[in-house]
PDB file of N, CA and C in Angstrom:
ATOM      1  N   UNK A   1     110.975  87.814  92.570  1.00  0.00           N
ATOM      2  CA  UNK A   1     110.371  86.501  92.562  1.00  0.00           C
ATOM      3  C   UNK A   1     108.946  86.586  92.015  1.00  0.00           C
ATOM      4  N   UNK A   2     108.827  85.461  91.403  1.00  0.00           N
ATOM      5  CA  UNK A   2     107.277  85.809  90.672  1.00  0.00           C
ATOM      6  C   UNK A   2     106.415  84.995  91.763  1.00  0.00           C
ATOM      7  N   UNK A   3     105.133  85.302  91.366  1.00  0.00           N
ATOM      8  CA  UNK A   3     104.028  84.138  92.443  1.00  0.00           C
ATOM      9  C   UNK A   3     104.081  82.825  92.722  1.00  0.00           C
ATOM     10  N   UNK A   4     104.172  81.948  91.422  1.00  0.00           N
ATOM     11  CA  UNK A   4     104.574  80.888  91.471  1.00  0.00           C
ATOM     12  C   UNK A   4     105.455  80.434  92.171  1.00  0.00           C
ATOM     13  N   UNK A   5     106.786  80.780  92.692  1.00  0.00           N
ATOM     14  CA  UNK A   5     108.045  80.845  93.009  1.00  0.00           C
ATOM     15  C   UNK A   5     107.690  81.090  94.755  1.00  0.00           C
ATOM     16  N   UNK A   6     106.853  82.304  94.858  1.00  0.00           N
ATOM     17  CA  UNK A   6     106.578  82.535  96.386  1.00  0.00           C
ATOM     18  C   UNK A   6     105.752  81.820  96.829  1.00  0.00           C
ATOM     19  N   UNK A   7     104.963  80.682  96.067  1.00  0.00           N
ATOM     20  CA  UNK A   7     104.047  79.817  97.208  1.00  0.00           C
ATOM     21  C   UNK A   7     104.598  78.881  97.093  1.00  0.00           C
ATOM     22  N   UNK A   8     105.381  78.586  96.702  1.00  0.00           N
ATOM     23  CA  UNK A   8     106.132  77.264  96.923  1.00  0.00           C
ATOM     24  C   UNK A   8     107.037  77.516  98.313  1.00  0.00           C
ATOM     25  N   UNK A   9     107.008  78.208  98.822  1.00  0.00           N
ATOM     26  CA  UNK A   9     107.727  78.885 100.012  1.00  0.00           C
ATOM     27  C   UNK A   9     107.186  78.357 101.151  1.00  0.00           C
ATOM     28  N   UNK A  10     107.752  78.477 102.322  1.00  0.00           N
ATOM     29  CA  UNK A  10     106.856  77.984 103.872  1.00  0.00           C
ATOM     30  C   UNK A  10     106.828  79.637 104.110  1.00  0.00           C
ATOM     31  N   UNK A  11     106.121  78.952 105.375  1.00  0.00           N
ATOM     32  CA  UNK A  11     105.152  80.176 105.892  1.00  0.00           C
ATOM     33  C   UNK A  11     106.689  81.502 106.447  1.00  0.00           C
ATOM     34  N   UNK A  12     107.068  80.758 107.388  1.00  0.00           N
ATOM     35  CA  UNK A  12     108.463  80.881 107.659  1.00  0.00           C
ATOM     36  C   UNK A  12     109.364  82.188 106.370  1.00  0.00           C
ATOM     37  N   UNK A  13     109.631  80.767 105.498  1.00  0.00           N
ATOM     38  CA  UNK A  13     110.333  81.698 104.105  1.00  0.00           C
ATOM     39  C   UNK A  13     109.754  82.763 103.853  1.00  0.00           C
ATOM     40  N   UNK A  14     108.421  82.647 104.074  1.00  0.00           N
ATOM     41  CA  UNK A  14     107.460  84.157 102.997  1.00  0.00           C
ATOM     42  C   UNK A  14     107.847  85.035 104.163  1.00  0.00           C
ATOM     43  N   UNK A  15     108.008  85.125 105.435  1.00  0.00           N
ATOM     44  CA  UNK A  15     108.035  86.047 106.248  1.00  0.00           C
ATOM     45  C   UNK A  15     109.553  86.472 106.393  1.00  0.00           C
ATOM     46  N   UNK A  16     110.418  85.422 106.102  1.00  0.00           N
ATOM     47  CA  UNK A  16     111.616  86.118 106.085  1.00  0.00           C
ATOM     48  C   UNK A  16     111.717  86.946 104.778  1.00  0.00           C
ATOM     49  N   UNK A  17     111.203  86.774 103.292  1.00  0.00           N
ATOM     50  CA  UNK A  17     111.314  87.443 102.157  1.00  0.00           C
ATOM     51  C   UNK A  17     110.851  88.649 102.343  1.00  0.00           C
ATOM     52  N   UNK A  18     109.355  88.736 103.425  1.00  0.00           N
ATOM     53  CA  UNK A  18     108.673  89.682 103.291  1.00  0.00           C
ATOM     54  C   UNK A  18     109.340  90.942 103.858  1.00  0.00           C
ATOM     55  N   UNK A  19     110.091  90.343 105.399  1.00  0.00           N
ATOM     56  CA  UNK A  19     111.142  91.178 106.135  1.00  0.00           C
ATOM     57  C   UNK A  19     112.415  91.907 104.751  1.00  0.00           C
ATOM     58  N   UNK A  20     112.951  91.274 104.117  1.00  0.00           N
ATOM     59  CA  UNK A  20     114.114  91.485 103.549  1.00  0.00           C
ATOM     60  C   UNK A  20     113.640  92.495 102.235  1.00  0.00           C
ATOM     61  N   UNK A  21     112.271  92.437 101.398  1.00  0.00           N
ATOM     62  CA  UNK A  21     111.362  93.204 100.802  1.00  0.00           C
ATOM     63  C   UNK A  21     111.042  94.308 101.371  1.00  0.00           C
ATOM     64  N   UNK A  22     111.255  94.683 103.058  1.00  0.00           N
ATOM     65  CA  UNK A  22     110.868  95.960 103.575  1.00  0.00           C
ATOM     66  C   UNK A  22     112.219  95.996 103.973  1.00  0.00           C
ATOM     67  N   UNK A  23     113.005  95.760 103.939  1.00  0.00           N
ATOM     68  CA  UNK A  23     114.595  96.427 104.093  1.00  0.00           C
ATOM     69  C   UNK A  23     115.030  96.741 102.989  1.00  0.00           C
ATOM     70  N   UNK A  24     114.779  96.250 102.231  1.00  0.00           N
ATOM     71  CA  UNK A  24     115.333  96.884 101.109  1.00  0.00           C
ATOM     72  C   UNK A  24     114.555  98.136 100.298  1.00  0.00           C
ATOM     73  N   UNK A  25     113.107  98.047 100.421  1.00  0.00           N
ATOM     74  CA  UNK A  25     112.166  99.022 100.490  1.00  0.00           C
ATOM     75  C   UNK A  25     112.907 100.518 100.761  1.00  0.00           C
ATOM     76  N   UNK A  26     113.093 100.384 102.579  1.00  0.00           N
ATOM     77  CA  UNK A  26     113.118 101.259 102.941  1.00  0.00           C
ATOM     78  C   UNK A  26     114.863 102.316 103.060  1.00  0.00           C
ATOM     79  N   UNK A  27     115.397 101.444 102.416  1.00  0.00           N
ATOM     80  CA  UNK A  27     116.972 101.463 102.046  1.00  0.00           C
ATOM     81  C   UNK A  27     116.560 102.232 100.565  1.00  0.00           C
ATOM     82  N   UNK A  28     115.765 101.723  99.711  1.00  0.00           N
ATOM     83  CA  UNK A  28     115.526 102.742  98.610  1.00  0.00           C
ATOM     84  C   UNK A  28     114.769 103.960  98.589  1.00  0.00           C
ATOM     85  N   UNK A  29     114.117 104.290  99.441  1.00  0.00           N
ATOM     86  CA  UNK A  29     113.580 105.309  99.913  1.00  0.00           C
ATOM     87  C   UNK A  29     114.401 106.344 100.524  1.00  0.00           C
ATOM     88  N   UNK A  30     115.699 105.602 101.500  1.00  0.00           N
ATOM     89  CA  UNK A  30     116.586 106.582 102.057  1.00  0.00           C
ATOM     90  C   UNK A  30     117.390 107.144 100.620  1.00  0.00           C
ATOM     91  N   UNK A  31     117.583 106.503  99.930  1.00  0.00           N
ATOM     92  CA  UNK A  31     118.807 106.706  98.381  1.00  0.00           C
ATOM     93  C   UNK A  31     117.997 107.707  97.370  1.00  0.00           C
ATOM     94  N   UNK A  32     116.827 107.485  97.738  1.00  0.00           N
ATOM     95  CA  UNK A  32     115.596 108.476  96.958  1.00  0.00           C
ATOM     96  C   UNK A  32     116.014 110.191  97.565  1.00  0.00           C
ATOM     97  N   UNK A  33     115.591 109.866  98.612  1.00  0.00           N
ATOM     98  CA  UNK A  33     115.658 111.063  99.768  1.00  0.00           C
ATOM     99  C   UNK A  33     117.135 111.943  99.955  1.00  0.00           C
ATOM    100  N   UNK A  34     117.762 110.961  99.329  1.00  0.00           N
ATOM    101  CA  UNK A  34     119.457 111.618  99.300  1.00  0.00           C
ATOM    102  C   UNK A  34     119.830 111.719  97.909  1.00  0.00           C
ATOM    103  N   UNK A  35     119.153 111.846  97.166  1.00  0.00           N
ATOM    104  CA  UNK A  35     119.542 111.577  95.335  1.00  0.00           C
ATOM    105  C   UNK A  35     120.371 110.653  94.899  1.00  0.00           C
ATOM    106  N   UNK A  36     120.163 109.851  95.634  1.00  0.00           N
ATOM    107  CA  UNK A  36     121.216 108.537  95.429  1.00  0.00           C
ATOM    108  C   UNK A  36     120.516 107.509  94.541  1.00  0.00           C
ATOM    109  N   UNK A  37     119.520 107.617  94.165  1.00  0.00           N
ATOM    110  CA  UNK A  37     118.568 106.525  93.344  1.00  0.00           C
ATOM    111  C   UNK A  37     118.892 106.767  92.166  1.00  0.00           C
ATOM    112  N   UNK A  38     119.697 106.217  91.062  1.00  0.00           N
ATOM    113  CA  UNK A  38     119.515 106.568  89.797  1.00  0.00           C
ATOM    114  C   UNK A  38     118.369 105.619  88.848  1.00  0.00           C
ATOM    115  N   UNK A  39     118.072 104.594  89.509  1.00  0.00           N
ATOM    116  CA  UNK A  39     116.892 103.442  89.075  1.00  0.00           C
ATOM    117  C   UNK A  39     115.861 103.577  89.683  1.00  0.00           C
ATOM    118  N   UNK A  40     115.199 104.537  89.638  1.00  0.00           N
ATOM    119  CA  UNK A  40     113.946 104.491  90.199  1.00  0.00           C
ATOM    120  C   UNK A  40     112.943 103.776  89.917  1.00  0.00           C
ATOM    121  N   UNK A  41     112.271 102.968  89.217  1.00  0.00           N
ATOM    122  CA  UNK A  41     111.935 102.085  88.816  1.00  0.00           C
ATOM    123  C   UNK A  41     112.039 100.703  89.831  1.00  0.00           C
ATOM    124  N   UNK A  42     113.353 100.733  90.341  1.00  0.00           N
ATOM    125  CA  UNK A  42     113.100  99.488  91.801  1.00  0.00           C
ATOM    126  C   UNK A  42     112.351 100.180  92.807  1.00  0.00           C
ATOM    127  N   UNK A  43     112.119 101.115  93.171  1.00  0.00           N
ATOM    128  CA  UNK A  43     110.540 101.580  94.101  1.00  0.00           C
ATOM    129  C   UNK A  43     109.564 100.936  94.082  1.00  0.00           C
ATOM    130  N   UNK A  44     108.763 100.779  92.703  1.00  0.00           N
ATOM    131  CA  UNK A  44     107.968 100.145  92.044  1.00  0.00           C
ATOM    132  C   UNK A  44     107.418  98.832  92.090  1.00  0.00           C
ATOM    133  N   UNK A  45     108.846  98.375  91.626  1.00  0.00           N
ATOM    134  CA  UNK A  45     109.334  97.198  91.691  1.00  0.00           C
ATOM    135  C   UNK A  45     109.266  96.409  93.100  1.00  0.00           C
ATOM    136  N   UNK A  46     109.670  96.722  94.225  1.00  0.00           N
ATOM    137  CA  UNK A  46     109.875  96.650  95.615  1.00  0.00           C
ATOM    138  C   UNK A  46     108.586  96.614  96.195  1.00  0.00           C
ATOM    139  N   UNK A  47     107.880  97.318  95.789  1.00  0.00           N
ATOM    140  CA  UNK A  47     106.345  97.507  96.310  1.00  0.00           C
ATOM    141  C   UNK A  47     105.496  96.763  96.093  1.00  0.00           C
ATOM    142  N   UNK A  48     105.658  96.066  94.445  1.00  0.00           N
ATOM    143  CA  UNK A  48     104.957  95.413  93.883  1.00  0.00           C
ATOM    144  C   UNK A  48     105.116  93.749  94.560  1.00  0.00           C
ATOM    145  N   UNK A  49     106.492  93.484  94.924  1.00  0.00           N
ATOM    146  CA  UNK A  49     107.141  92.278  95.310  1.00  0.00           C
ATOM    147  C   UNK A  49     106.316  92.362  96.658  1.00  0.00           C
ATOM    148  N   UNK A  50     106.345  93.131  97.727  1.00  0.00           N
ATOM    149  CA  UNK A  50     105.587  93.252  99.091  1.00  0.00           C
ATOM    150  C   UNK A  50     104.660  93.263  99.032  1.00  0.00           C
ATOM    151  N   UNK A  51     103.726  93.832  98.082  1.00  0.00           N
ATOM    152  CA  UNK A  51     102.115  93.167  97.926  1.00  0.00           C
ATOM    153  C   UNK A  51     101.685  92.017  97.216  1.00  0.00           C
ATOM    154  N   UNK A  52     102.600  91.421  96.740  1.00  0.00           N
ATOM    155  CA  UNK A  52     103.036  89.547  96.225  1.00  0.00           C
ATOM    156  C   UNK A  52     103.269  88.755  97.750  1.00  0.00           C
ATOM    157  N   UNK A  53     103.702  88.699  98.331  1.00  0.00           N
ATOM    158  CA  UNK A  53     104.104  88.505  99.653  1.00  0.00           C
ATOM    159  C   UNK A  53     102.828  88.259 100.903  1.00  0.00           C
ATOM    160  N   UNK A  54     102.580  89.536 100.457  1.00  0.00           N
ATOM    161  CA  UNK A  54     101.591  89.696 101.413  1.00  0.00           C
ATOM    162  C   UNK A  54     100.107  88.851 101.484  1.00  0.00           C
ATOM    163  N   UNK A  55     100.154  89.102 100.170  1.00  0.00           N
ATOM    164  CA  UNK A  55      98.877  88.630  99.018  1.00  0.00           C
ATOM    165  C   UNK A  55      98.880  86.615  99.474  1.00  0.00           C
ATOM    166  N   UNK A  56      99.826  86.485  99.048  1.00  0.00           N
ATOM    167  CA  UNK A  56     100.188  85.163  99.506  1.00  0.00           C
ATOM    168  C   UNK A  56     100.154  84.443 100.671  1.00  0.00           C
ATOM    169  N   UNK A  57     100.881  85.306 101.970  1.00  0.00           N
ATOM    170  CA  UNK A  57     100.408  85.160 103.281  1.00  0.00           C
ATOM    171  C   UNK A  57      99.192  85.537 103.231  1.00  0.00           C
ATOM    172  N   UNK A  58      98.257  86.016 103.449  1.00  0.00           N
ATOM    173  CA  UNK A  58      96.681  86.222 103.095  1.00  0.00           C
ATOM    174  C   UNK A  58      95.868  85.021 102.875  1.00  0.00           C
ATOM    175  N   UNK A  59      96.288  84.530 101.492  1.00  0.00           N
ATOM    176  CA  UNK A  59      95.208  83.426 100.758  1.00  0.00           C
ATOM    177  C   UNK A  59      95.528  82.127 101.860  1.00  0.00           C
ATOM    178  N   UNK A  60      96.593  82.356 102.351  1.00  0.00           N
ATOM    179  CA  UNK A  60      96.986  80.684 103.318  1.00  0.00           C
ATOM    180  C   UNK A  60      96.237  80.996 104.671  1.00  0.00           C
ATOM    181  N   UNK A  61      96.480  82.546 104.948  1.00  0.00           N
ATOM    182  CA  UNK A  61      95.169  82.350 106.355  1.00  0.00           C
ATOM    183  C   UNK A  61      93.837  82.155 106.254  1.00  0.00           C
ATOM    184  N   UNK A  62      92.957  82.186 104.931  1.00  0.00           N
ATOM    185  CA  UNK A  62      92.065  82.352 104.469  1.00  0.00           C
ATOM    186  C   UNK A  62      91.736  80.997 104.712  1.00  0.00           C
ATOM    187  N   UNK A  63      92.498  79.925 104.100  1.00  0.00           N
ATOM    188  CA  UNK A  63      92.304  78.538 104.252  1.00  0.00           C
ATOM    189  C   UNK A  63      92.511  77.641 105.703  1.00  0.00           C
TER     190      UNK A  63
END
């Protein structure tokens, strides 16, 4: 999901995305750890999406 896309979200939504962004996180980390990752590149990817997330919840407590 790009930024645009995640603030259009409720507070609610961003926290369920943010949950489902660290499950899946940490599901690629186990596939890493077992040579099961042939796309490594969604690591990256995954990380980048959870500090979008986060970033977002942030600027709304700010206000």
């Amino acid at each position: 999901m790009v930024a645009s896309e995640l603030r259009d979200l409720s507070a609610e939504e961003l926290q369920q995305e943010l949950e489902r962004a660290l499950k899946e996180q940490f599901n690629l980390r186990f596939q890493r750890a077992t040579d099961q990752l042939p796309q490594t590149h969604l690591m990256t990817a995954t990380r980048r999406e959870i500090a979008r997330i986060k970033t977002i919840i942030r600027e709304r407590q700010d206000v």
